[in-house]
Each structure stands twice: as structure tokens, then as C-alpha cells.
C-alpha atoms as a PDB file:
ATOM      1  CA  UNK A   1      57.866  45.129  19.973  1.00  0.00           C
ATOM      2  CA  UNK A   2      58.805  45.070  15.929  1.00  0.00           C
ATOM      3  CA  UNK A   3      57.651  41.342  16.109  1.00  0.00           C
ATOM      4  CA  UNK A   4      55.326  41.690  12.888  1.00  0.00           C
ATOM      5  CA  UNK A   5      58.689  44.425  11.303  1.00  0.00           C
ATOM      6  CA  UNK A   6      61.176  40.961  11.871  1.00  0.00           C
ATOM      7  CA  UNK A   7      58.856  38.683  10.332  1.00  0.00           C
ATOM      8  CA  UNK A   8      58.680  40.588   6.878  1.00  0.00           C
ATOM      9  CA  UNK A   9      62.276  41.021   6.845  1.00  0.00           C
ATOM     10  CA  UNK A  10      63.197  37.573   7.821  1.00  0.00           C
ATOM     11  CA  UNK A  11      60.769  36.013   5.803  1.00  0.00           C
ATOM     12  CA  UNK A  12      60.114  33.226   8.523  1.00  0.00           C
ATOM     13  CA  UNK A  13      56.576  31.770   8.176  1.00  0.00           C
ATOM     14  CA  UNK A  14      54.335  30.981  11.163  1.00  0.00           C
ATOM     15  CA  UNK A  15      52.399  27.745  10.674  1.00  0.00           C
ATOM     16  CA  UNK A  16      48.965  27.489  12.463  1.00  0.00           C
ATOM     17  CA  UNK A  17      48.260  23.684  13.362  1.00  0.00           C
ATOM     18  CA  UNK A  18      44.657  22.851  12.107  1.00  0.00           C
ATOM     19  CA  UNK A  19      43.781  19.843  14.325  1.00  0.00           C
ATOM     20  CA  UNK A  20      44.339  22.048  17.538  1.00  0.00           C
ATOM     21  CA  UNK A  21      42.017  25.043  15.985  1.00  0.00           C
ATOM     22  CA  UNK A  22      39.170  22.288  15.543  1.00  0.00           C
ATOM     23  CA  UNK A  23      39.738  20.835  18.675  1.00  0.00           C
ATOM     24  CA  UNK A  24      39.125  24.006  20.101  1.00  0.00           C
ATOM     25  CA  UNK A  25      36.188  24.323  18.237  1.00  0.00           C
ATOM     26  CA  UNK A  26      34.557  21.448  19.364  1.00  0.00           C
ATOM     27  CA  UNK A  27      35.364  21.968  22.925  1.00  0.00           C
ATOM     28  CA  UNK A  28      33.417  25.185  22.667  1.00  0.00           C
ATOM     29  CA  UNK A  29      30.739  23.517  20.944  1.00  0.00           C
ATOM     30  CA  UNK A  30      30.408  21.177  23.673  1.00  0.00           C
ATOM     31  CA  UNK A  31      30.489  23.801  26.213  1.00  0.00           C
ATOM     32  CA  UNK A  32      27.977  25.475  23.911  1.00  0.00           C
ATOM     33  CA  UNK A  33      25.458  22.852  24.394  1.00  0.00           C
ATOM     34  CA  UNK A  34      25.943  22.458  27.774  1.00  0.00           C
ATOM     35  CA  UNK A  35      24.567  26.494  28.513  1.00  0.00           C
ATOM     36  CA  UNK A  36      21.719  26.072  26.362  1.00  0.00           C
ATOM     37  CA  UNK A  37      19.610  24.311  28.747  1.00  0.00           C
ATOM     38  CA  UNK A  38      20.309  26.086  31.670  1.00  0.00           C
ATOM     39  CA  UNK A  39      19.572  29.469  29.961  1.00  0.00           C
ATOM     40  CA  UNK A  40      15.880  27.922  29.194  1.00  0.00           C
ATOM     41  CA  UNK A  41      15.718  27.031  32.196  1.00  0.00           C
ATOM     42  CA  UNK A  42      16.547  30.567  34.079  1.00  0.00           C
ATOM     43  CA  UNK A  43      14.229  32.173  31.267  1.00  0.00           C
ATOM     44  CA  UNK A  44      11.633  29.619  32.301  1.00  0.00           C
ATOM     45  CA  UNK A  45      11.650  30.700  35.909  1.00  0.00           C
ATOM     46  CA  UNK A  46      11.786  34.168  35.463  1.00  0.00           C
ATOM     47  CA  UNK A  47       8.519  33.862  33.401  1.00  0.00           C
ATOM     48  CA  UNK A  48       6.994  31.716  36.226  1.00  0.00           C
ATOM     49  CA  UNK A  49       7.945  34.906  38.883  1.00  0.00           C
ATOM     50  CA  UNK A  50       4.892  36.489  40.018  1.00  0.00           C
ATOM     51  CA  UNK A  51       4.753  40.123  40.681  1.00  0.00           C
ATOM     52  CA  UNK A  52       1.961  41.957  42.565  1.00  0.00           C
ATOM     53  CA  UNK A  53       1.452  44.844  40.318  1.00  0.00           C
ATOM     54  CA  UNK A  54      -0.590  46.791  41.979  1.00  0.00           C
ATOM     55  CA  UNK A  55       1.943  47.320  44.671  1.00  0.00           C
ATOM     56  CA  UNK A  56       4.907  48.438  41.733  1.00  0.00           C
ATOM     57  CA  UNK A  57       5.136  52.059  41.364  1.00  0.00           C
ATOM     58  CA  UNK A  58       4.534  53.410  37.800  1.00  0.00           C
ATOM     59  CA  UNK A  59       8.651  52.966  37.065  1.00  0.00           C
ATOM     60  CA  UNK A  60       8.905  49.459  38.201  1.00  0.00           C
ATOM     61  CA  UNK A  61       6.071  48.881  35.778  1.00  0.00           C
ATOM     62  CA  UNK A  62       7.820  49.910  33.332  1.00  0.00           C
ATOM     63  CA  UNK A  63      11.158  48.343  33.996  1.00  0.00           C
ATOM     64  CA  UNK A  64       8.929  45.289  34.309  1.00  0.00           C
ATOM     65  CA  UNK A  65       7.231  45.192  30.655  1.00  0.00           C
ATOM     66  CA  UNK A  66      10.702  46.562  29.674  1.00  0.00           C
ATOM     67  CA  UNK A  67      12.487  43.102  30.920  1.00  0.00           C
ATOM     68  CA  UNK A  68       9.804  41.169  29.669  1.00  0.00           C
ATOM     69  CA  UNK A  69       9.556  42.412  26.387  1.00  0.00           C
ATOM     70  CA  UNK A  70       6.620  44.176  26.158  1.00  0.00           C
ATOM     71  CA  UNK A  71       5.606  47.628  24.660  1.00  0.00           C
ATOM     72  CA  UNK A  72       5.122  50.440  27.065  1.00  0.00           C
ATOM     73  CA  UNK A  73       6.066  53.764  27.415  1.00  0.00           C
ATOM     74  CA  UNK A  74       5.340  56.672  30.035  1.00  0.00           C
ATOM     75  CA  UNK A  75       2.341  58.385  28.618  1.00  0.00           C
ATOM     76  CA  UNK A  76       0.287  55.075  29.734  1.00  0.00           C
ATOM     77  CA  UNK A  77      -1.752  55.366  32.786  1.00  0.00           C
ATOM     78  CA  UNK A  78      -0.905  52.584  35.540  1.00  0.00           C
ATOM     79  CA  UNK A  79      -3.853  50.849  35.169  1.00  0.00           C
ATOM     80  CA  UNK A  80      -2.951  49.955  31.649  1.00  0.00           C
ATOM     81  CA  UNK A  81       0.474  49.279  32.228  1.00  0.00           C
ATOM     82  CA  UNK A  82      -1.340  46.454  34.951  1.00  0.00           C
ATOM     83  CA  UNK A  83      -3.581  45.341  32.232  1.00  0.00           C
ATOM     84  CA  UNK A  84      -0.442  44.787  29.434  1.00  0.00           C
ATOM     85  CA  UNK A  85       1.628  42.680  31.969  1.00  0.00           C
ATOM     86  CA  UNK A  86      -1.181  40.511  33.260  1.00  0.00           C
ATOM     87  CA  UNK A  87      -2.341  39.917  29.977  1.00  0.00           C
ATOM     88  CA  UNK A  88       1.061  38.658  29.108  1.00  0.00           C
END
């Protein structure tokens, strides 16, 4: 519980080995690079989903331009919402 407390008194020093810390730095590199191009890939097919619009309800086409990054807010009529998603 006093772990860091004995440490001070004692006056032992912890050593931290250097090639394991960049081994583990390169194995989450590589892991890294291995996510990277699934990611595009799931952010490529939810671009290529195609949503009737006209059958969303003013909310879902909100959440909808919300999620897709566009700017929208409640004081837009329906039809515009429509015309801001399709036109993205």
C-alpha cells in the first residue's frame, strides 16, 4: 500500500528496460496500420448507404445530417433538411 513511502526511504531505484518500451511501440504501430484501412473502408460504406428521405421523420433528418456532418438545426423546414442531405 506505502509502495511509493518504501521506495523513498530505501532508496532502491526501479530501472525501466528501453528495448521492451519500443517494442511495444512498434507492435502498436503495426496494429495501428492494420485499423486504418478498415476504418476507410466502414466510412466508405456508410457514405455509399442510401436513405429514402422522404420517408425519415423531421428527427431522423436531423440525426442523419448530424452523423454525416452536415449543418442543420430544428428551425429548418423538412424539405430543406431533404435538399442539404441529397445535395451532399
Amino acid at each position: 500500500m506505502f509502495g511509493w513511502l518504501k521506495r523513498i526511504f530505501t532508496g532502491k531505484v526501479e530501472t525501466v528496460d528501453l528495448n521492451a518500451a519500443a517494442e511495444f511501440e512498434q507492435q502498436i504501430k503495426e496494429k495501428v496500420e492494420t485499423v486504418k484501412p478498415v476504418a476507410k473502408k466502414v466510412a466508405k460504406k456508410a457514405k455509399e448507404k442510401t436513405v429514402d428521405f422522404t420517408s425519415l421523420s423531421k428527427k431522423g433528418l436531423l440525426a442523419e445530417a448530424k452523423a454525416r456532418g452536415i449543418k442543420a438545426n430544428a428551425s429548418l423546414k423538412k424539405e430543406e433538411l431533404i435538399e442539404r442531405l441529397k445535395s451532399a
